[in-house]
C-alpha atoms as a PDB file:
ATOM      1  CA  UNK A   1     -41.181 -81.770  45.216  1.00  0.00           C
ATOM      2  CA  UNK A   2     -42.479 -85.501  45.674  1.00  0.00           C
ATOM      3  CA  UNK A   3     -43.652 -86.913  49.088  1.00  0.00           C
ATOM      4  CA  UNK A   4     -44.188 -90.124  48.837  1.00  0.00           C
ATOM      5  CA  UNK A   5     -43.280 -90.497  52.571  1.00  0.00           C
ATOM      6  CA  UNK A   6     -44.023 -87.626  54.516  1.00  0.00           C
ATOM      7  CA  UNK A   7     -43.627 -88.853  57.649  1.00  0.00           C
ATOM      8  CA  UNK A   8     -39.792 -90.049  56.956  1.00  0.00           C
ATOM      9  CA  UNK A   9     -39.110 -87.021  54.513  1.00  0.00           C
ATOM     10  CA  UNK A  10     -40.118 -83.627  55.788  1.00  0.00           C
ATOM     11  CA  UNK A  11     -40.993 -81.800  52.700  1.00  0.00           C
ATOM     12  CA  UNK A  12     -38.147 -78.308  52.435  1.00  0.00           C
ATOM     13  CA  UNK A  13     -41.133 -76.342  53.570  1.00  0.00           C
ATOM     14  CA  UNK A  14     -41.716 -77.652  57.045  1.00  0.00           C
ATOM     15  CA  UNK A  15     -37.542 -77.898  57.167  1.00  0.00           C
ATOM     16  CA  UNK A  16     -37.827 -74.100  56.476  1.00  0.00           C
ATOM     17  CA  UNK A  17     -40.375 -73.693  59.092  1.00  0.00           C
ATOM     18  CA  UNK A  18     -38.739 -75.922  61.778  1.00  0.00           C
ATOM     19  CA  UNK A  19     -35.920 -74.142  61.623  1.00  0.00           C
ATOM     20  CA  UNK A  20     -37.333 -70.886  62.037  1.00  0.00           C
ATOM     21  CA  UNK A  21     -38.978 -71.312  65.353  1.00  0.00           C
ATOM     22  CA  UNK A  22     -36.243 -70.494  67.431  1.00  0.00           C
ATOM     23  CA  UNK A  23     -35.950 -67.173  65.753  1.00  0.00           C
ATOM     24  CA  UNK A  24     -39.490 -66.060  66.378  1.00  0.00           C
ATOM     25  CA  UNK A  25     -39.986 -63.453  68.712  1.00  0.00           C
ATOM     26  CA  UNK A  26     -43.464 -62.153  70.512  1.00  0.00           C
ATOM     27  CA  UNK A  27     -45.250 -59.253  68.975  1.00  0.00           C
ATOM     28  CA  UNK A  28     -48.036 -57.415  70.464  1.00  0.00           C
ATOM     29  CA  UNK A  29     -51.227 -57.504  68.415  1.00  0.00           C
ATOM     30  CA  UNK A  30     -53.240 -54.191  67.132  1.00  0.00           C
ATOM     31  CA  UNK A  31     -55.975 -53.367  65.381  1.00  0.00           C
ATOM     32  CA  UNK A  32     -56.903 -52.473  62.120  1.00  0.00           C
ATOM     33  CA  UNK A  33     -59.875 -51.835  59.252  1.00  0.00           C
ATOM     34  CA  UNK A  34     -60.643 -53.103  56.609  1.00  0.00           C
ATOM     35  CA  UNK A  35     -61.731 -52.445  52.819  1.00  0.00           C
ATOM     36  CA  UNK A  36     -60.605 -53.905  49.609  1.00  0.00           C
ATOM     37  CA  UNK A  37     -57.091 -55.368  48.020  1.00  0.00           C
ATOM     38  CA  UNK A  38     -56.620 -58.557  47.182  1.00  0.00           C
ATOM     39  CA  UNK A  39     -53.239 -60.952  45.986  1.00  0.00           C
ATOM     40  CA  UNK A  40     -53.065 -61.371  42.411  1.00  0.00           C
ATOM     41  CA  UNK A  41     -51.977 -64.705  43.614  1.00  0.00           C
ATOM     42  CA  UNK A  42     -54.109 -65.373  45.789  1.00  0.00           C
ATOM     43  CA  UNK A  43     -57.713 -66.124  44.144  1.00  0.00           C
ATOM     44  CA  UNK A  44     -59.589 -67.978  46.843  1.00  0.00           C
ATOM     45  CA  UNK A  45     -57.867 -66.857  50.167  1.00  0.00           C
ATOM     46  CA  UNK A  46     -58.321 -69.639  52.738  1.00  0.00           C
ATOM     47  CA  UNK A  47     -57.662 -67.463  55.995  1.00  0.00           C
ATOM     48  CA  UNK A  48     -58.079 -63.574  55.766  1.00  0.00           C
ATOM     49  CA  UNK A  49     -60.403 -61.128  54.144  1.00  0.00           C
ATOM     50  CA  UNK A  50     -59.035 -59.773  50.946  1.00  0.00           C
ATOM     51  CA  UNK A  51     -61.168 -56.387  51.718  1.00  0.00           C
ATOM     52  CA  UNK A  52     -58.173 -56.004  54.430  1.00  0.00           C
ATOM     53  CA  UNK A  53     -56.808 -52.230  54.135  1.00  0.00           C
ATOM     54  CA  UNK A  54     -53.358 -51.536  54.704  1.00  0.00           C
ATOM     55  CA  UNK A  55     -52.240 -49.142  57.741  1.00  0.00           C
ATOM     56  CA  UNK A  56     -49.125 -48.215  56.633  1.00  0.00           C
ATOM     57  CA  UNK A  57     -48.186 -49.348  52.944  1.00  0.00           C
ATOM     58  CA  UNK A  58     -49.667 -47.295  50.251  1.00  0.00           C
ATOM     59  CA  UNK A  59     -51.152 -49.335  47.344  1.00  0.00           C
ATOM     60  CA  UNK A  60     -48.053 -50.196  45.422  1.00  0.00           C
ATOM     61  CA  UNK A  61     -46.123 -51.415  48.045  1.00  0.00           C
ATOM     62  CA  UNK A  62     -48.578 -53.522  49.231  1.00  0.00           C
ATOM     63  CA  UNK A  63     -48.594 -54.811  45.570  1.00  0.00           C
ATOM     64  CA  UNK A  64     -44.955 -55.256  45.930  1.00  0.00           C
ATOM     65  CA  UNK A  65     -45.837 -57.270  49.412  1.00  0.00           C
ATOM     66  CA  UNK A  66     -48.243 -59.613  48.244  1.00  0.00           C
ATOM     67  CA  UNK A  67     -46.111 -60.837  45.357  1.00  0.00           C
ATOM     68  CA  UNK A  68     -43.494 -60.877  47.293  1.00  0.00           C
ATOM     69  CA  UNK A  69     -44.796 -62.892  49.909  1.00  0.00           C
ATOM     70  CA  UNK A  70     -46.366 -65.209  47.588  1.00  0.00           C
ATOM     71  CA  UNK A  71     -42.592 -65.848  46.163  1.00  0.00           C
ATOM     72  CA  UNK A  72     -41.171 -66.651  49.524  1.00  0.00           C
ATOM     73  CA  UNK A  73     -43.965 -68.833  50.729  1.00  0.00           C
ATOM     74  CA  UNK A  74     -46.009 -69.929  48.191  1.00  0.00           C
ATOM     75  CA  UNK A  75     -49.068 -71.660  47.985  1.00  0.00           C
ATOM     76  CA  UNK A  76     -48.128 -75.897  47.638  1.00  0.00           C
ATOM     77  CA  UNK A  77     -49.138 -79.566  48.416  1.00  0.00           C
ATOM     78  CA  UNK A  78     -48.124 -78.550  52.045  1.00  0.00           C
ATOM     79  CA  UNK A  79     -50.224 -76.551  53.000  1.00  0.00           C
ATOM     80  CA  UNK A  80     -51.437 -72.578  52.354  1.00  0.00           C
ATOM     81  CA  UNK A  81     -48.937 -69.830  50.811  1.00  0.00           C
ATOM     82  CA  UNK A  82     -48.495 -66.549  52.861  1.00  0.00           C
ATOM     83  CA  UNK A  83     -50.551 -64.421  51.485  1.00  0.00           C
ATOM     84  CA  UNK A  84     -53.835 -66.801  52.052  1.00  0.00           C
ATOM     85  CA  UNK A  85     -52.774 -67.391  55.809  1.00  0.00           C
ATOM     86  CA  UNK A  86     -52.932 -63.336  56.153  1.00  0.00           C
ATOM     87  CA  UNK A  87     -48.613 -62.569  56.379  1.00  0.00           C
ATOM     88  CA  UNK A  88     -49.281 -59.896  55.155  1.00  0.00           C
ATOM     89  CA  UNK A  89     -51.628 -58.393  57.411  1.00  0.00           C
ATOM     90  CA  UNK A  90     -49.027 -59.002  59.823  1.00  0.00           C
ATOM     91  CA  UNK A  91     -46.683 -56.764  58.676  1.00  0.00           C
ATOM     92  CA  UNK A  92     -48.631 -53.706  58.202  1.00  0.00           C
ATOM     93  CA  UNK A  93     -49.732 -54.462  61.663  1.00  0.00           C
ATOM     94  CA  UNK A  94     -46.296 -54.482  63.107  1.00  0.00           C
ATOM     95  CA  UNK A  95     -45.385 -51.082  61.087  1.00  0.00           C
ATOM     96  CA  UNK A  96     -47.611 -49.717  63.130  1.00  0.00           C
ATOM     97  CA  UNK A  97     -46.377 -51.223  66.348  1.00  0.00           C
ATOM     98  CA  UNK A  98     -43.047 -50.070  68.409  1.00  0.00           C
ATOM     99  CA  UNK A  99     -41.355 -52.615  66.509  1.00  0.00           C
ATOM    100  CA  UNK A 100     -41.830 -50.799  63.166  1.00  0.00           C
ATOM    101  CA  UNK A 101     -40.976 -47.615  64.650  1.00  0.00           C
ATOM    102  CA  UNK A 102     -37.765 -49.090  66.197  1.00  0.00           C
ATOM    103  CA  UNK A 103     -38.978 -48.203  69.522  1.00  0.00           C
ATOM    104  CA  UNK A 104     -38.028 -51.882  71.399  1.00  0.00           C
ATOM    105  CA  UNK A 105     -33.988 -51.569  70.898  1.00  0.00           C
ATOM    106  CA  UNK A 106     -31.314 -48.906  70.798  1.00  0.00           C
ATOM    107  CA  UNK A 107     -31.103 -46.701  67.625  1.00  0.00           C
ATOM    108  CA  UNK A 108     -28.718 -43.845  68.516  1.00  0.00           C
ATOM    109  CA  UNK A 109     -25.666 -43.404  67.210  1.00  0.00           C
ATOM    110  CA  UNK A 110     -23.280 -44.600  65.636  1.00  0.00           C
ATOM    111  CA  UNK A 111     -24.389 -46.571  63.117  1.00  0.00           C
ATOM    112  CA  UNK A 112     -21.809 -49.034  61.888  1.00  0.00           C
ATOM    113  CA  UNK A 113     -21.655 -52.381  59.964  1.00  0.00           C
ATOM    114  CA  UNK A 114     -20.825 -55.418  62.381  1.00  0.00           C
ATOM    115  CA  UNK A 115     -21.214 -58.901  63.318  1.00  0.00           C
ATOM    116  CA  UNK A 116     -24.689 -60.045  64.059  1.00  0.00           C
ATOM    117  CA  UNK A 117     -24.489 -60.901  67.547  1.00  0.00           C
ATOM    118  CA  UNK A 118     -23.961 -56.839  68.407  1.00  0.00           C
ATOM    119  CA  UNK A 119     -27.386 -56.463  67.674  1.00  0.00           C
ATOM    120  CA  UNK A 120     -29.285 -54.124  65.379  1.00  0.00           C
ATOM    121  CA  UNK A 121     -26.937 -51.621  63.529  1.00  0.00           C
ATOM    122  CA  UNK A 122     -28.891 -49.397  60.811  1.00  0.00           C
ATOM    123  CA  UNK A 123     -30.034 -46.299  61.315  1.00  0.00           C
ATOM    124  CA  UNK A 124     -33.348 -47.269  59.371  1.00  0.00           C
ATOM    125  CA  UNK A 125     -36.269 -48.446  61.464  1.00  0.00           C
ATOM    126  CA  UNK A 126     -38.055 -51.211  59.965  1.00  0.00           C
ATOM    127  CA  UNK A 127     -40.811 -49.302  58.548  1.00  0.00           C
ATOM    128  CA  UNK A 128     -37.818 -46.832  56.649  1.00  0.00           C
ATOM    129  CA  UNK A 129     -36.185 -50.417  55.385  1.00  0.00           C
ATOM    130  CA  UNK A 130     -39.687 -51.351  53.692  1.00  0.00           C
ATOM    131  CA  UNK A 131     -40.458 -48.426  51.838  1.00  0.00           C
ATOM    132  CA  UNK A 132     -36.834 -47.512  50.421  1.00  0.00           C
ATOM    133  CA  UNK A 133     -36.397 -51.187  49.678  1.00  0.00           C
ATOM    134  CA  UNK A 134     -39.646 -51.365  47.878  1.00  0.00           C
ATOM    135  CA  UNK A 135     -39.120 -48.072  46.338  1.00  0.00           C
ATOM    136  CA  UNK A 136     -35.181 -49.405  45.325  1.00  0.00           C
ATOM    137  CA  UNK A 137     -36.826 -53.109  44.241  1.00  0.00           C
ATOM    138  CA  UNK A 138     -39.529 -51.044  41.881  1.00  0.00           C
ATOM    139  CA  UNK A 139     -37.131 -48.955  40.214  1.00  0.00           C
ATOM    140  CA  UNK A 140     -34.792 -51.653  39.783  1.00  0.00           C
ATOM    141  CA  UNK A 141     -37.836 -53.394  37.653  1.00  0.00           C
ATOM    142  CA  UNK A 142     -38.766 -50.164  35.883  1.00  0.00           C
ATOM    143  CA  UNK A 143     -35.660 -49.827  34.509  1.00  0.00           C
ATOM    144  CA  UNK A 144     -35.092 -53.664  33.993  1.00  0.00           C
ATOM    145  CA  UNK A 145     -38.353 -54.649  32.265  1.00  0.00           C
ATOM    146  CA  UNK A 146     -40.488 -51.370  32.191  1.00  0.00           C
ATOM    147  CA  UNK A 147     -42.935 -53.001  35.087  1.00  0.00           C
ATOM    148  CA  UNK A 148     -43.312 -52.965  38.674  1.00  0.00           C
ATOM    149  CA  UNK A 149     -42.521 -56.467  40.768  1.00  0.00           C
ATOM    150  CA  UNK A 150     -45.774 -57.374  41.146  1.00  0.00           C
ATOM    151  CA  UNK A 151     -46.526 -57.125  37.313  1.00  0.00           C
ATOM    152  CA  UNK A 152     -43.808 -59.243  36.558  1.00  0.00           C
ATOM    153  CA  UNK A 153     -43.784 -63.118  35.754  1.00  0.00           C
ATOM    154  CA  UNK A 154     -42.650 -65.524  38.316  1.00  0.00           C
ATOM    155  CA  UNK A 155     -39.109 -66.028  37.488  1.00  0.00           C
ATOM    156  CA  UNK A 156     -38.528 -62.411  37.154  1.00  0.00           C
ATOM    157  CA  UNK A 157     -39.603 -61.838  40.742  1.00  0.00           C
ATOM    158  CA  UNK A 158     -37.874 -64.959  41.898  1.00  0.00           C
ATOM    159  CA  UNK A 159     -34.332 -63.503  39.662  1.00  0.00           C
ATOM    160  CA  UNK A 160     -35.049 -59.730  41.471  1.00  0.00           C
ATOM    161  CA  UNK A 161     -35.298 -61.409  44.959  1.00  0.00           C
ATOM    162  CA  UNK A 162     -32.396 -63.346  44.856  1.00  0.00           C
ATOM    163  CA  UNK A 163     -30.669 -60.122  43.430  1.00  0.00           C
ATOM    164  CA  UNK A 164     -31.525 -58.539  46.531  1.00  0.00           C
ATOM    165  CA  UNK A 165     -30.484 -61.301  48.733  1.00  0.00           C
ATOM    166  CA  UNK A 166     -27.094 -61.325  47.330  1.00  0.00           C
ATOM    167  CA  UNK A 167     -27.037 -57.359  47.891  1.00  0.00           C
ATOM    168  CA  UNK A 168     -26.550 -57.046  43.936  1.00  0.00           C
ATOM    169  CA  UNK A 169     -29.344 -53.954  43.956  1.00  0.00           C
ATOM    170  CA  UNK A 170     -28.481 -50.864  46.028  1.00  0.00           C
ATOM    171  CA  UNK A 171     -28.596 -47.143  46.262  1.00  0.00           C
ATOM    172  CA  UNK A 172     -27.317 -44.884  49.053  1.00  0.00           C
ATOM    173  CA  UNK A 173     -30.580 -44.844  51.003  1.00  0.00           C
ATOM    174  CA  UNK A 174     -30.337 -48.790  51.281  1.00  0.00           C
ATOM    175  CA  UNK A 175     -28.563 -51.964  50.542  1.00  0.00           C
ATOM    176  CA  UNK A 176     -31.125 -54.329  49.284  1.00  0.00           C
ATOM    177  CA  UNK A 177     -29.478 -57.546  51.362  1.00  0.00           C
ATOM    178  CA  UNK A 178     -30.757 -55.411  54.694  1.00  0.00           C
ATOM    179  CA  UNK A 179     -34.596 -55.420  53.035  1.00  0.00           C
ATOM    180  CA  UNK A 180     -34.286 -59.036  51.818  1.00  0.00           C
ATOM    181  CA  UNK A 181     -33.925 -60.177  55.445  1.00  0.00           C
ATOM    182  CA  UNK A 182     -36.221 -58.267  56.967  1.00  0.00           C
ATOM    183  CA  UNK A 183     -39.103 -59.254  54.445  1.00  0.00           C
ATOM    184  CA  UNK A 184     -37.906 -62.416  55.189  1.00  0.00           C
ATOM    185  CA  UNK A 185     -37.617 -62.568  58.785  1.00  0.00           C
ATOM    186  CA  UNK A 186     -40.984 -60.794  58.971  1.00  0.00           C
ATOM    187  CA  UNK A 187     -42.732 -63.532  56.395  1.00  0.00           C
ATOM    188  CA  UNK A 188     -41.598 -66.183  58.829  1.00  0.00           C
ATOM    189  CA  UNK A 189     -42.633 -64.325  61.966  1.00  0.00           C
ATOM    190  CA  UNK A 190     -46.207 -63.520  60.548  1.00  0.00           C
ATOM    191  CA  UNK A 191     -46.718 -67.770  59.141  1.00  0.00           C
ATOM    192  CA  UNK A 192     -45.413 -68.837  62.235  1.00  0.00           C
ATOM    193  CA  UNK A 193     -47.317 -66.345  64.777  1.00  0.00           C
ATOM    194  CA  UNK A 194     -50.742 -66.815  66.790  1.00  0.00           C
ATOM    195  CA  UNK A 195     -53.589 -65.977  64.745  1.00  0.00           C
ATOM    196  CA  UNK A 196     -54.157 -62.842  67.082  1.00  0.00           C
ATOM    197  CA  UNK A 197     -51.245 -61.467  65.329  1.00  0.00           C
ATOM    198  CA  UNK A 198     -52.853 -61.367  61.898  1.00  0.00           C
ATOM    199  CA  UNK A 199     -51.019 -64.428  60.067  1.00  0.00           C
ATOM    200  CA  UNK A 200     -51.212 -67.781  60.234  1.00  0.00           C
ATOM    201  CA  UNK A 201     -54.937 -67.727  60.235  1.00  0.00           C
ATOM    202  CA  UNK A 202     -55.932 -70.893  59.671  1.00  0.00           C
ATOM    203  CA  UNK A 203     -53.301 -72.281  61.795  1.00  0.00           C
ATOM    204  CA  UNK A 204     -51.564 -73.772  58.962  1.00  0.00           C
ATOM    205  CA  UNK A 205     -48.575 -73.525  59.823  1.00  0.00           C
ATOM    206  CA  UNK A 206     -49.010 -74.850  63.171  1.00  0.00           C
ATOM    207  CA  UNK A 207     -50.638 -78.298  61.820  1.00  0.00           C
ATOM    208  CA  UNK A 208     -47.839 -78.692  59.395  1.00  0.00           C
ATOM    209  CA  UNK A 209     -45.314 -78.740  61.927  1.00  0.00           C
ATOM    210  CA  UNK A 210     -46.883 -80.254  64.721  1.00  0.00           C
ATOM    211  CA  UNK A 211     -47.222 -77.596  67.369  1.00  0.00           C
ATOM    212  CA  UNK A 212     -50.087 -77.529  69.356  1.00  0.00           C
ATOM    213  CA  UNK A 213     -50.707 -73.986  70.345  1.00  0.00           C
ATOM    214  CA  UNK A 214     -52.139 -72.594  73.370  1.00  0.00           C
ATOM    215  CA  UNK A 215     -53.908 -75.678  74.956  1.00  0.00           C
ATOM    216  CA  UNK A 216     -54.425 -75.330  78.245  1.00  0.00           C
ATOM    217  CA  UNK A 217     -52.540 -78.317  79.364  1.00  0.00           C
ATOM    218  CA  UNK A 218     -50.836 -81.523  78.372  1.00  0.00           C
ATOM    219  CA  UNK A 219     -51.291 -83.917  81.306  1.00  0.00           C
ATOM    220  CA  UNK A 220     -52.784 -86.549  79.133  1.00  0.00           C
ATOM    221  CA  UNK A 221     -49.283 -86.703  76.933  1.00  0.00           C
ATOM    222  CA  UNK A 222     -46.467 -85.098  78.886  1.00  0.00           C
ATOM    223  CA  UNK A 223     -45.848 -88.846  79.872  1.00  0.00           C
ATOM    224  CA  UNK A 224     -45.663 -90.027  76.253  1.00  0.00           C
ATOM    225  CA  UNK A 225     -42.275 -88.751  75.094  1.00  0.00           C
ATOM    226  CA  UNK A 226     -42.042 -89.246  70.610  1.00  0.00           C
ATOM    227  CA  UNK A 227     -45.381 -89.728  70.197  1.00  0.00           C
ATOM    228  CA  UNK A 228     -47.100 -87.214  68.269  1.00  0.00           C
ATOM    229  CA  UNK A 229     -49.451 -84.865  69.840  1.00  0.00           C
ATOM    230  CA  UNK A 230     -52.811 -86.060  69.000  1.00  0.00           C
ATOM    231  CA  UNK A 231     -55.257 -82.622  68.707  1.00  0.00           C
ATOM    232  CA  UNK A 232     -54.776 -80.189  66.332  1.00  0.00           C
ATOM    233  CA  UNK A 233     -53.381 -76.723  67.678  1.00  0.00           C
ATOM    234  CA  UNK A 234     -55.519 -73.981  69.114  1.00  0.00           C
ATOM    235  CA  UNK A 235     -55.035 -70.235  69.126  1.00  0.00           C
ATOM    236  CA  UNK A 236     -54.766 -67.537  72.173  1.00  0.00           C
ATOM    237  CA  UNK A 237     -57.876 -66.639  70.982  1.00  0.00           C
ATOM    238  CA  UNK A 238     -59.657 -70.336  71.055  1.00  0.00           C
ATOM    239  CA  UNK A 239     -59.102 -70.500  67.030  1.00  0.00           C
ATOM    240  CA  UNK A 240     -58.922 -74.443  65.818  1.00  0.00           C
ATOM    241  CA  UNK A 241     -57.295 -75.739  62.777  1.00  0.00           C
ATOM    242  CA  UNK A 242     -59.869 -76.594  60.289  1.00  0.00           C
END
């Protein structure tokens, strides 16, 4: 896409981004090691180590994750892609978490299919939605073009992620429309989320859309309503944009 006014035409990434703040809920941060696997398409990472070792996803999905994450947010003239800005660090962290164990809502039955404002219905926890829908994804590739995702060009990913979206790939463990979202809700949270949190480590995100972070106080510009805040955005844990 062309910007040649960014200030009067928000590119469709920070349009994507503003309107994914309000969805954005707090996670709790944890701690992991680290060791070596790096994004195919990610050859200079700007904001994590790509020695970082996965707690929960064995090597191929975490294949599957990087390309995948590098589909939904890439890498553009905006700004760092996901997988640079450490997403996926995120998400292994949060596996690890209550929240990949399903431990913060109710999951007893029954388990039925309803509208989304009656809350969380599976009877998969989000760590059970990422490896049968990476497992159902890979197979679906396999037997499509004798390669896993992560092997496979960039339209090919882009045609077996929209296939999933539209609930087109299935099996009785999972629909693929219920892994779709969650990847997707999770890329968001992780490019959106303190640096503490493992993405957004750079705090691009952040810059691109303006929000300054956790500065200690505003008193200098609470009185200047639609004027741009002036200082880049700083992290929980003093991080500045650079």
């Amino acid at each position: 896409m062309s910007l040649k006014k960014p200030e009067e035409q928000p590119s469709g990434r920070r349009r994507f981004l503003q309107k994914s703040l309000s969805l954005i809920p707090l996670a709790a941060a944890a701690s992991t090691g680290v060791v070596s696997l790096s994004s195919p398409a990610a050859d200079k990472p700007q904001g994590v180590l790509s020695d970082y070792v996965p707690a929960y996803f064995n090597d191929k999905e975490w294949k599957f994750l990087l390309a995948a994450l590098d589909r939904l947010i890439p890498a553009d003239a905006n700004g760092p892609g996901a997988v640079s800005e450490g997403v996926q660090v995120f998400i292994d962290k949060q596996m690890e978490l209550p929240y990949g164990y399903g431990r913060l809502w109710y999951m007893q039955g029954p388990f039925a299919d309803s509208i989304p404002e009656m809350g969380y219905q599976s009877h998969l926890v989000p760590r059970d939605t990422y490896r049968l829908g990476i497992a159902l994804a890979d197979q679906h590739c396999q037997q499509q073009y004798q390669k896993d995702f992560y092997q496979l060009e960039t339209a090919q990913q882009e045609e077996v992620l929209h296939a999933l979206e539209a609930d087109k790939l299935r099996n009785d463990a999972i629909h693929g429309k219920q892994f779709f979202e969650q990847l997707l809700e999770n890329a968001k949270e992780g490019y959106l989320a303190d640096p503490i949190h493992g993405g957004n480590q750079t705090l691009a995100s952040w810059k691109m859309i303006g929000f300054p972070g956790a500065r200690a106080d505003f008193v200098d510009t609470v009185q200047q309503p639609n004027k741009p805040y002036p200082l880049g955005p700083v992290s929980i844990s003093s991080k500045r944009s650079v």
